[in-house]
PDB file of N, CA and C in Angstrom:
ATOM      1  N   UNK A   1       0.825  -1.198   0.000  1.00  0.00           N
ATOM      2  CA  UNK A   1       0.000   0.000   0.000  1.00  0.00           C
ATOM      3  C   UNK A   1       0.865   1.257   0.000  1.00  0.00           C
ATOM      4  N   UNK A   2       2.170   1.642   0.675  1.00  0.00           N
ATOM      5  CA  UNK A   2       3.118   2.441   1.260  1.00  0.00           C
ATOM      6  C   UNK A   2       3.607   2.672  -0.377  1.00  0.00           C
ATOM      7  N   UNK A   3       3.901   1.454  -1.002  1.00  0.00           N
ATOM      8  CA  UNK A   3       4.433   1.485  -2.468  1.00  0.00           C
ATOM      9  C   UNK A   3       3.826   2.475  -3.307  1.00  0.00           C
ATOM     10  N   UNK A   4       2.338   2.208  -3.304  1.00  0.00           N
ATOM     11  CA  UNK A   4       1.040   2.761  -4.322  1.00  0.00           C
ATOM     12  C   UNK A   4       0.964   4.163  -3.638  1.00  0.00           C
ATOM     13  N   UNK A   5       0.957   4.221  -2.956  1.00  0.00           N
ATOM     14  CA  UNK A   5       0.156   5.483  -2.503  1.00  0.00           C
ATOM     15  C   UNK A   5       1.892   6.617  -2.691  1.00  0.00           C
ATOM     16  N   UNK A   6       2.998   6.194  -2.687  1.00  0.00           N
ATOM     17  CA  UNK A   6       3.767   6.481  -3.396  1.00  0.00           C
ATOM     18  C   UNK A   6       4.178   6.741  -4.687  1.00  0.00           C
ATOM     19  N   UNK A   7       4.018   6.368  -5.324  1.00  0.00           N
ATOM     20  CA  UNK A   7       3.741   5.989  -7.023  1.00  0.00           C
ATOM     21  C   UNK A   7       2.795   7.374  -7.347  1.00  0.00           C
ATOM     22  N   UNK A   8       1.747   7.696  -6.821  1.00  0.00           N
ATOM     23  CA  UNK A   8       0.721   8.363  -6.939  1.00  0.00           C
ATOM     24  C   UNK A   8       1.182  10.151  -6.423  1.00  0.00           C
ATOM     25  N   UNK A   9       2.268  10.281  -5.739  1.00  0.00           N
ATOM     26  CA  UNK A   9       2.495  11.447  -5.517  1.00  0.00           C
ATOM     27  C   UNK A   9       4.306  11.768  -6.197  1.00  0.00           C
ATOM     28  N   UNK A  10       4.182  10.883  -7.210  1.00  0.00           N
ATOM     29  CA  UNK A  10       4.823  11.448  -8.139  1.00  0.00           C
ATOM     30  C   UNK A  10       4.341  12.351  -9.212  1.00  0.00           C
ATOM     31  N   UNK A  11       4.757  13.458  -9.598  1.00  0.00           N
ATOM     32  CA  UNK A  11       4.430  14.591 -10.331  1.00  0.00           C
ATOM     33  C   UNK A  11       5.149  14.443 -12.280  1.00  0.00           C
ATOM     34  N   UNK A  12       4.481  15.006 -12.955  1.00  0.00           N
ATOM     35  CA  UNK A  12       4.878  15.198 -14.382  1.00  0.00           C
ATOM     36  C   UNK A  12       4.855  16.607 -14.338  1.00  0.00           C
ATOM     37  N   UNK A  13       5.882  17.589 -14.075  1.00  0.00           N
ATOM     38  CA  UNK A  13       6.327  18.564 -14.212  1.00  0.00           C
ATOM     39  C   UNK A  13       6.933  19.294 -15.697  1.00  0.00           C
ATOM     40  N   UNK A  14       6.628  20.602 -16.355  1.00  0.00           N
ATOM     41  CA  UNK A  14       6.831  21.130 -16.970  1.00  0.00           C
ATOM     42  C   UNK A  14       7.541  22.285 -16.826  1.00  0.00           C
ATOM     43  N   UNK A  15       8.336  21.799 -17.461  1.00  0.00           N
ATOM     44  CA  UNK A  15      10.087  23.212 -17.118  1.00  0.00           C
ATOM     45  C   UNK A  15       9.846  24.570 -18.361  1.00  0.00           C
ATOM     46  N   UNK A  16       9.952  25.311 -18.168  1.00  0.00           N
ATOM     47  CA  UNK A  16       9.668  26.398 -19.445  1.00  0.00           C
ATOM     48  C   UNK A  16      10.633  27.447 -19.405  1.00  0.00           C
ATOM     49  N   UNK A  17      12.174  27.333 -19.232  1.00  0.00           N
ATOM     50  CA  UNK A  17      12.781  28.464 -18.492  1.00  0.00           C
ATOM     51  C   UNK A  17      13.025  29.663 -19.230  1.00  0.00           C
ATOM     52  N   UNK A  18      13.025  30.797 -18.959  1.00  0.00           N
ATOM     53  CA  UNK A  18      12.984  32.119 -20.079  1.00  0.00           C
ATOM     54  C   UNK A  18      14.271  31.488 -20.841  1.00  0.00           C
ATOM     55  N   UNK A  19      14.463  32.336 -21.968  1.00  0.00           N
ATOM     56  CA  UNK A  19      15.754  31.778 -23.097  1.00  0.00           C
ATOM     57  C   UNK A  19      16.612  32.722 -22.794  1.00  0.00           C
ATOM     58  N   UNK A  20      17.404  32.611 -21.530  1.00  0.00           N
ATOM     59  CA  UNK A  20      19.268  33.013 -21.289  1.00  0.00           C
ATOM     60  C   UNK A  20      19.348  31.709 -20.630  1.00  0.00           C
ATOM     61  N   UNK A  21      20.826  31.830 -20.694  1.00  0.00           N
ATOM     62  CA  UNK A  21      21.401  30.911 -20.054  1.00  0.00           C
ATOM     63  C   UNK A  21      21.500  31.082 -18.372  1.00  0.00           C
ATOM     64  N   UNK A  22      21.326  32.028 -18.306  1.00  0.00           N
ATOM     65  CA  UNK A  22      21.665  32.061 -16.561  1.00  0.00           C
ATOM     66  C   UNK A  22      20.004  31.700 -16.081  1.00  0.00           C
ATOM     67  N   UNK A  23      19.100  31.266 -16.897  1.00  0.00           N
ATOM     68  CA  UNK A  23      17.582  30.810 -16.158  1.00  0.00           C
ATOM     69  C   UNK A  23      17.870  29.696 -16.723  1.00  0.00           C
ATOM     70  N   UNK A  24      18.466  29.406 -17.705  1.00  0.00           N
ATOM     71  CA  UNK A  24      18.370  27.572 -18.320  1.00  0.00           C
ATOM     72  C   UNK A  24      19.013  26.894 -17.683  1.00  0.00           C
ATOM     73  N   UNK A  25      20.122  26.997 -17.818  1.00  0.00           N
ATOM     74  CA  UNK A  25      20.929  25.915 -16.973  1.00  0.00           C
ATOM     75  C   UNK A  25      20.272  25.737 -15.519  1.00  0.00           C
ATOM     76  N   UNK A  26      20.194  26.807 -14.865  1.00  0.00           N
ATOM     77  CA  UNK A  26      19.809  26.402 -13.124  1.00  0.00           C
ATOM     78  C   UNK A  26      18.455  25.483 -13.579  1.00  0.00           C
ATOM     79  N   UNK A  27      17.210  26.256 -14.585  1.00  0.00           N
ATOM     80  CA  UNK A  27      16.463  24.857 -14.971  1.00  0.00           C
ATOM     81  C   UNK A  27      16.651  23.655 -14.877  1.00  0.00           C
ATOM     82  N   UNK A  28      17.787  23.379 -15.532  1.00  0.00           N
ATOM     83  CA  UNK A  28      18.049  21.943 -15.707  1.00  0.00           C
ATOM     84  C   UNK A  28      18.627  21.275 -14.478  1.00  0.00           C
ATOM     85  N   UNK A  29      19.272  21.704 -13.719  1.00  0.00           N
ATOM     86  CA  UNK A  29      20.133  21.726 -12.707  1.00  0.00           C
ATOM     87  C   UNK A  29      18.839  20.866 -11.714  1.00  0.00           C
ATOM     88  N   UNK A  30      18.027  21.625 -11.729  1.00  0.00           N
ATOM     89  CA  UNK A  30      16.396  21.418 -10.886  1.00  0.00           C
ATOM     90  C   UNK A  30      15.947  20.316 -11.134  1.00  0.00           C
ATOM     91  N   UNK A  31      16.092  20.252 -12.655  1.00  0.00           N
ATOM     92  CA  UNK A  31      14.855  19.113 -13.669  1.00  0.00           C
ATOM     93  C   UNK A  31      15.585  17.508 -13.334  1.00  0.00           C
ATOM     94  N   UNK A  32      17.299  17.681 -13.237  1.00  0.00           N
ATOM     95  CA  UNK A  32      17.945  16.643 -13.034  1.00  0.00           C
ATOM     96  C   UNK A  32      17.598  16.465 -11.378  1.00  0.00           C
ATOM     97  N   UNK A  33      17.820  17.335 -10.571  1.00  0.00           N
ATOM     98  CA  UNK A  33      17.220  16.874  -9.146  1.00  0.00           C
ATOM     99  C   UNK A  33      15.849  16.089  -8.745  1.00  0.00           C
ATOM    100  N   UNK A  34      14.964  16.546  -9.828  1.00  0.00           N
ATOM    101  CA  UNK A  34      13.443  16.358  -9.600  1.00  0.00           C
ATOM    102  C   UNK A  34      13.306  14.949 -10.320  1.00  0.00           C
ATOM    103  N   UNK A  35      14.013  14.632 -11.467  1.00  0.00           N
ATOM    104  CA  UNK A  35      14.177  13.451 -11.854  1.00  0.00           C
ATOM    105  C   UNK A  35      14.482  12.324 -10.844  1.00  0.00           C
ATOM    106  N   UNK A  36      15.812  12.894 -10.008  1.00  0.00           N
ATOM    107  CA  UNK A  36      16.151  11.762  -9.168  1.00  0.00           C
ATOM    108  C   UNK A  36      15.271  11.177  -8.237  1.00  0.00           C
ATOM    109  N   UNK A  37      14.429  12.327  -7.567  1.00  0.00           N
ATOM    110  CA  UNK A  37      13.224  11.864  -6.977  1.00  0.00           C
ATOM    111  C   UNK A  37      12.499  11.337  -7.629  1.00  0.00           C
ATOM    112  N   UNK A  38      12.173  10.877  -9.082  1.00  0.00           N
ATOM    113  CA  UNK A  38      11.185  10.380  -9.516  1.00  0.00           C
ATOM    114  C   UNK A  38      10.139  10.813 -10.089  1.00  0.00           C
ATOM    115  N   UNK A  39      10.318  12.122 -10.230  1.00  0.00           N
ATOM    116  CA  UNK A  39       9.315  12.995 -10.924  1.00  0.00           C
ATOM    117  C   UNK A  39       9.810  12.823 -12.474  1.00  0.00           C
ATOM    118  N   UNK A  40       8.530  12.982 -13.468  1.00  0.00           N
ATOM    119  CA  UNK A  40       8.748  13.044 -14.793  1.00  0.00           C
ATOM    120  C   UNK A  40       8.795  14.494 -14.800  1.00  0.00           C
ATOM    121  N   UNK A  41       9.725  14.888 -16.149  1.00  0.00           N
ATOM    122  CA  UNK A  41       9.849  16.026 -16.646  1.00  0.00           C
ATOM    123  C   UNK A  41       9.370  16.633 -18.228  1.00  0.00           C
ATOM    124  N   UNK A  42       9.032  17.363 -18.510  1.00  0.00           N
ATOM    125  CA  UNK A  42       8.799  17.982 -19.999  1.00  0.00           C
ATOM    126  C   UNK A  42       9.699  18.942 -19.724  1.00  0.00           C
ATOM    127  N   UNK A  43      11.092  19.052 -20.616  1.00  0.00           N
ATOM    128  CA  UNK A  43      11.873  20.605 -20.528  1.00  0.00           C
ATOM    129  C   UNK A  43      11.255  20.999 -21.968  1.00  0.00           C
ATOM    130  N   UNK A  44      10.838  22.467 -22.167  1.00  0.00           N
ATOM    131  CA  UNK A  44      10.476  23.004 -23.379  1.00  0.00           C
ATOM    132  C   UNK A  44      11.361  24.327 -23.668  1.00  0.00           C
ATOM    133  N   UNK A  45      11.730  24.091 -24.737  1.00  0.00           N
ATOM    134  CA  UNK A  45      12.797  25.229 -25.048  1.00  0.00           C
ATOM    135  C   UNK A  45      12.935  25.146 -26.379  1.00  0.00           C
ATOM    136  N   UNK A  46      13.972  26.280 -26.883  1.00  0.00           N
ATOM    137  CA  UNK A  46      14.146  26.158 -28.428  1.00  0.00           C
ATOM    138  C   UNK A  46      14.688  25.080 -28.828  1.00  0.00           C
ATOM    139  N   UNK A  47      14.846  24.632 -30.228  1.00  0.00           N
ATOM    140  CA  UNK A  47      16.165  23.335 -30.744  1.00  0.00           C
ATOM    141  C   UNK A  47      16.888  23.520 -30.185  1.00  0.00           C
ATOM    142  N   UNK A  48      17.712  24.985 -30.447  1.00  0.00           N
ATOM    143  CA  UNK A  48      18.869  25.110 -30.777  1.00  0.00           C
ATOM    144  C   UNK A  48      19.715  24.935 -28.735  1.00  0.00           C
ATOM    145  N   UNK A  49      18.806  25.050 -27.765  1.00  0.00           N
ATOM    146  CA  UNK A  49      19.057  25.245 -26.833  1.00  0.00           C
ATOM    147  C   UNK A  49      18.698  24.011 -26.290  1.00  0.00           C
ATOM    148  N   UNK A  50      18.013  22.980 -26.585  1.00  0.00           N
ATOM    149  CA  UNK A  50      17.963  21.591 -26.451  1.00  0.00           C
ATOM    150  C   UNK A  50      19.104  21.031 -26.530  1.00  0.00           C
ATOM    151  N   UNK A  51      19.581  21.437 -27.726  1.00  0.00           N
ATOM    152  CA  UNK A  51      21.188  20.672 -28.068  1.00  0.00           C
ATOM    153  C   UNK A  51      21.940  21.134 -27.327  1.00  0.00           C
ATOM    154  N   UNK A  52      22.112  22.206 -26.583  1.00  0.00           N
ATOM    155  CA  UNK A  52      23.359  22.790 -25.699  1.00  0.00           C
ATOM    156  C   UNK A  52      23.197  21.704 -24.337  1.00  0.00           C
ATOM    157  N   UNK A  53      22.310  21.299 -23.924  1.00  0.00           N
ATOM    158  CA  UNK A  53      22.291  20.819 -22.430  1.00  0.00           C
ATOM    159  C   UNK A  53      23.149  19.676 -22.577  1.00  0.00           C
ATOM    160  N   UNK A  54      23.782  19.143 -21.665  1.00  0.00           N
ATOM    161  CA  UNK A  54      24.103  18.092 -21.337  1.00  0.00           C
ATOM    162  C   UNK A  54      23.213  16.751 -21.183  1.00  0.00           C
ATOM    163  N   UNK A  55      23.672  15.725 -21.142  1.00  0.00           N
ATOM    164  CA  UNK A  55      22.988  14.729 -21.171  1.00  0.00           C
ATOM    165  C   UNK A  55      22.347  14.028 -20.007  1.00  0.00           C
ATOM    166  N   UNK A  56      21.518  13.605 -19.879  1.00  0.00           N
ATOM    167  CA  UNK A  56      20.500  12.953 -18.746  1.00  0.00           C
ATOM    168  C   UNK A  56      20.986  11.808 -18.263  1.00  0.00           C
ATOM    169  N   UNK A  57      21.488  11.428 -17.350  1.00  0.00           N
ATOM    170  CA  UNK A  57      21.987   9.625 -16.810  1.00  0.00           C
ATOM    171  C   UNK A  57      21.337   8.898 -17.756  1.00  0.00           C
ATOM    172  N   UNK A  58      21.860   8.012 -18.244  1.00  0.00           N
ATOM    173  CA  UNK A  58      20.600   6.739 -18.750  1.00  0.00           C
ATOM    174  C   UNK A  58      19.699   6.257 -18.131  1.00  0.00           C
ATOM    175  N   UNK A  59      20.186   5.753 -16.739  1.00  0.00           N
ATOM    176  CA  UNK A  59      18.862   5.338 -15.931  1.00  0.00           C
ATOM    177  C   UNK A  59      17.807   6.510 -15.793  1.00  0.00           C
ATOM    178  N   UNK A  60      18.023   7.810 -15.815  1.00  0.00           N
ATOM    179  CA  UNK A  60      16.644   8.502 -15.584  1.00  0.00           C
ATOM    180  C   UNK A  60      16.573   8.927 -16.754  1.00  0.00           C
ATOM    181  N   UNK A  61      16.882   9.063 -17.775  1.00  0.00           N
ATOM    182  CA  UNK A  61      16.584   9.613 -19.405  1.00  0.00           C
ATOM    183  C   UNK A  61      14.751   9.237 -19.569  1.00  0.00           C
ATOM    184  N   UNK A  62      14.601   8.365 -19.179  1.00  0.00           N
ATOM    185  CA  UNK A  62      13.387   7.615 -19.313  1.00  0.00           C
ATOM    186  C   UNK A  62      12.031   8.579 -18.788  1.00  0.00           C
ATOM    187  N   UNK A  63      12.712   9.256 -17.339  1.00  0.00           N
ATOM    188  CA  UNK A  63      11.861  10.595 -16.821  1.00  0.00           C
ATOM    189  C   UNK A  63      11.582  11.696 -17.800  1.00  0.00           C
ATOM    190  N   UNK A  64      12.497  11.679 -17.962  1.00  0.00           N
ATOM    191  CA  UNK A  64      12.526  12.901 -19.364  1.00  0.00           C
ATOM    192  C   UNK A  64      12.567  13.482 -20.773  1.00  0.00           C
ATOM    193  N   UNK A  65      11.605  14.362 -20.740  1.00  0.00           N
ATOM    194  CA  UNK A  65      10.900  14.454 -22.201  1.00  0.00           C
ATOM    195  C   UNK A  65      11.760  16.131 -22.696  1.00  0.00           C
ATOM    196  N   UNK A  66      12.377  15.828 -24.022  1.00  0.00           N
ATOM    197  CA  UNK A  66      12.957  17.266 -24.351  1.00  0.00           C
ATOM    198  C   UNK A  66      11.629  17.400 -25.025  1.00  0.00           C
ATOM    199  N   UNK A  67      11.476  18.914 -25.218  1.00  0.00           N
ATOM    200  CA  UNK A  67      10.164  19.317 -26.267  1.00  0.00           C
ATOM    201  C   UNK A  67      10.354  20.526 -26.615  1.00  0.00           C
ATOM    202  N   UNK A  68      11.087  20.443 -27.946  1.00  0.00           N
ATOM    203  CA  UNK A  68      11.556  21.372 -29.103  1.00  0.00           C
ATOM    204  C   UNK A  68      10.209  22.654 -29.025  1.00  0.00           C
ATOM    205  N   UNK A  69      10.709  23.877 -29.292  1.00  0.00           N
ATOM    206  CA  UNK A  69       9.327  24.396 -29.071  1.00  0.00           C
ATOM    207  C   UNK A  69      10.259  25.734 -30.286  1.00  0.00           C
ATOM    208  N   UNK A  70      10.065  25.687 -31.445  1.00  0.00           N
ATOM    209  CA  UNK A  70      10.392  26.492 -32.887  1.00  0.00           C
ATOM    210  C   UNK A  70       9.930  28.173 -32.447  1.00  0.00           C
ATOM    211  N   UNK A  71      10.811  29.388 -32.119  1.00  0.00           N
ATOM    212  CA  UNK A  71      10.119  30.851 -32.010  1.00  0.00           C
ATOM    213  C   UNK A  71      10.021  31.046 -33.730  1.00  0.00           C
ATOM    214  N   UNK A  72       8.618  31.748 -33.513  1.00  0.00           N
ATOM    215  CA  UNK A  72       8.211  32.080 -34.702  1.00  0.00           C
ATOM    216  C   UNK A  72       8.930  33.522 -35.033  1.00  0.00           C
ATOM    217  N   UNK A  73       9.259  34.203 -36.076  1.00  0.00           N
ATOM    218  CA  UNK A  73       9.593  35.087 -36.441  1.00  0.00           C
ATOM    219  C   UNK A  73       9.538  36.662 -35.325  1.00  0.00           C
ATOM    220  N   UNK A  74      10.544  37.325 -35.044  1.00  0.00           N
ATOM    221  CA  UNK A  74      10.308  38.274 -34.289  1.00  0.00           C
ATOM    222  C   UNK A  74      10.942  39.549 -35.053  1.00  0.00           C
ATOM    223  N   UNK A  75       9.748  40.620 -35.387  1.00  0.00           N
ATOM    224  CA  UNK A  75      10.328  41.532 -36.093  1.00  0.00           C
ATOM    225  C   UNK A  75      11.633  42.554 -35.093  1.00  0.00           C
ATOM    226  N   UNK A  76      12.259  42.599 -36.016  1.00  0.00           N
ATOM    227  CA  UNK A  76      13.677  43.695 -35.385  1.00  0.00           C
ATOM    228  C   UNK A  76      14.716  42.509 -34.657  1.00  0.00           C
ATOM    229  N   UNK A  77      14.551  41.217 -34.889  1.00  0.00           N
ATOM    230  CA  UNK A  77      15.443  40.673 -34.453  1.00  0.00           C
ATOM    231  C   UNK A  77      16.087  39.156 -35.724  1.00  0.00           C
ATOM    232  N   UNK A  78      17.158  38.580 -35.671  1.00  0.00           N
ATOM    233  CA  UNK A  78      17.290  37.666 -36.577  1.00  0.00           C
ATOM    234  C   UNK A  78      16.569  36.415 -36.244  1.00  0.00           C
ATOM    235  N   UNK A  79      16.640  35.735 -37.833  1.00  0.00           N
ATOM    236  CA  UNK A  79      15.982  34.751 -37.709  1.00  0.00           C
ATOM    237  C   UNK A  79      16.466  33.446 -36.537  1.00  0.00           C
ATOM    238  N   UNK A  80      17.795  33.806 -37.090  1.00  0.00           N
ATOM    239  CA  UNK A  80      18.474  32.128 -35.881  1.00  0.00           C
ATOM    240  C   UNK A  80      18.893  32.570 -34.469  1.00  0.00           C
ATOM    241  N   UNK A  81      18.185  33.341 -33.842  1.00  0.00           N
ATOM    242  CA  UNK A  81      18.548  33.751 -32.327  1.00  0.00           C
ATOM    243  C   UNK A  81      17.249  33.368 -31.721  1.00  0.00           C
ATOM    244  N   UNK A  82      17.927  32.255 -30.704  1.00  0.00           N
ATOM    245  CA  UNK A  82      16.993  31.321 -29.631  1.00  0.00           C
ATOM    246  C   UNK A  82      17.437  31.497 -28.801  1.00  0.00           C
ATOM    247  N   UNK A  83      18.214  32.437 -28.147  1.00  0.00           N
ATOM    248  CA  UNK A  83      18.147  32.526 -26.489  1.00  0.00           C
ATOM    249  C   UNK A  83      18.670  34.268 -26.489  1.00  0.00           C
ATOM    250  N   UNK A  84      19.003  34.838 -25.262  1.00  0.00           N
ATOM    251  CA  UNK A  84      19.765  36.387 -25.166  1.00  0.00           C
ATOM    252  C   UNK A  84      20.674  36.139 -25.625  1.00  0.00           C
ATOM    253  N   UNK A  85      21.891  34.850 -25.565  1.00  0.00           N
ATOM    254  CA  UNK A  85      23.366  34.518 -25.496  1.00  0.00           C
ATOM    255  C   UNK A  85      23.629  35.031 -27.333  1.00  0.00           C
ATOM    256  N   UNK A  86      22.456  35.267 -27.925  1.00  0.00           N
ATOM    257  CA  UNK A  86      23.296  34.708 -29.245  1.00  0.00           C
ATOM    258  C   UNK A  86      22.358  36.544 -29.679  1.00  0.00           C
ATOM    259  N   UNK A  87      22.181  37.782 -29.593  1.00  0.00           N
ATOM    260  CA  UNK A  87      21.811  38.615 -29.487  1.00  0.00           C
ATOM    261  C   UNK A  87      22.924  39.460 -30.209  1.00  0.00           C
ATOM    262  N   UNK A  88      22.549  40.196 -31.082  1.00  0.00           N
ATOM    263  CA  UNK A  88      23.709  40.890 -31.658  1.00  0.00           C
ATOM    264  C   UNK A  88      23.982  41.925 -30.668  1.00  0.00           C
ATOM    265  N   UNK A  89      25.191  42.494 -29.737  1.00  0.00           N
ATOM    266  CA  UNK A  89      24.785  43.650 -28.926  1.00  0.00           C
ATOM    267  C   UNK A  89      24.499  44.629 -28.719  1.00  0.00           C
ATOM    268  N   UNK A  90      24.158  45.379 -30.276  1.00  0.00           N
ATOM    269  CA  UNK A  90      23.624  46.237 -30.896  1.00  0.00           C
ATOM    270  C   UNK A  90      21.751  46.085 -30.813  1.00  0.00           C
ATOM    271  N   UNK A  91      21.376  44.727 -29.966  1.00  0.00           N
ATOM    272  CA  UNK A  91      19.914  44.989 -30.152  1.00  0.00           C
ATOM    273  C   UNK A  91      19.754  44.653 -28.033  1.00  0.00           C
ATOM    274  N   UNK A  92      21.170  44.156 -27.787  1.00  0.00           N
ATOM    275  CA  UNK A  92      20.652  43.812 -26.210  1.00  0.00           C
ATOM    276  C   UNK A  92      19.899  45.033 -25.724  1.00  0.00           C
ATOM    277  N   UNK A  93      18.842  44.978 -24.866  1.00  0.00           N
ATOM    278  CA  UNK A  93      18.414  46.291 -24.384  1.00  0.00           C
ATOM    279  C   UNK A  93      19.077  46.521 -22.607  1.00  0.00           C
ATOM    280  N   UNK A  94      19.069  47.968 -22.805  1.00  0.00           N
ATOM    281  CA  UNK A  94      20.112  48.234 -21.561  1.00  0.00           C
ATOM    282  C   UNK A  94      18.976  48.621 -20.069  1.00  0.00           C
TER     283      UNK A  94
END
């Protein structure tokens, strides 16, 4: 019973962290903690910032779901910039 009623207060959590790196990474940092407990994860972020993370243990990979999420066109800015990091610094705002 101790088992089940365990099982049941595991969570499927959804990570969404703004696009810099100083909110992503600590994201992940979290998502890998919350994994170890046993929680499932959805991280949602751009491609291009999917591919930067590091990799998930194998044994908990299974918790976790990457989920590519494409920004649609933003006028006054370029097409291939998915996070602040990649910002020409001519558009960072001060």
């Amino acid at each position: 019973m101790d088992e089940m009623k365990k099982e049941h207060q595991k969570l499927h959590i959804a990570v969404f962290p703004w696009l810099a790196f100083g909110h992503f990474l600590p994201f992940f940092h979290l998502s890998n903690h919350l994994v170890q407990m046993g929680h499932r994860i959805s991280f949602l972020s751009t491609p291009k910032n999917l591919c930067r993370l590091s990799q998930i243990a194998p044994n908990l990979s299974s918790l976790v779901t990457m989920v590519p999420l494409p920004l649609p066109p933003v006028h006054g800015l370029p097409d291939s910039v998915e996070s602040t990091s990649e910002l020409p610094f001519h558009l960072v705002p001060i």
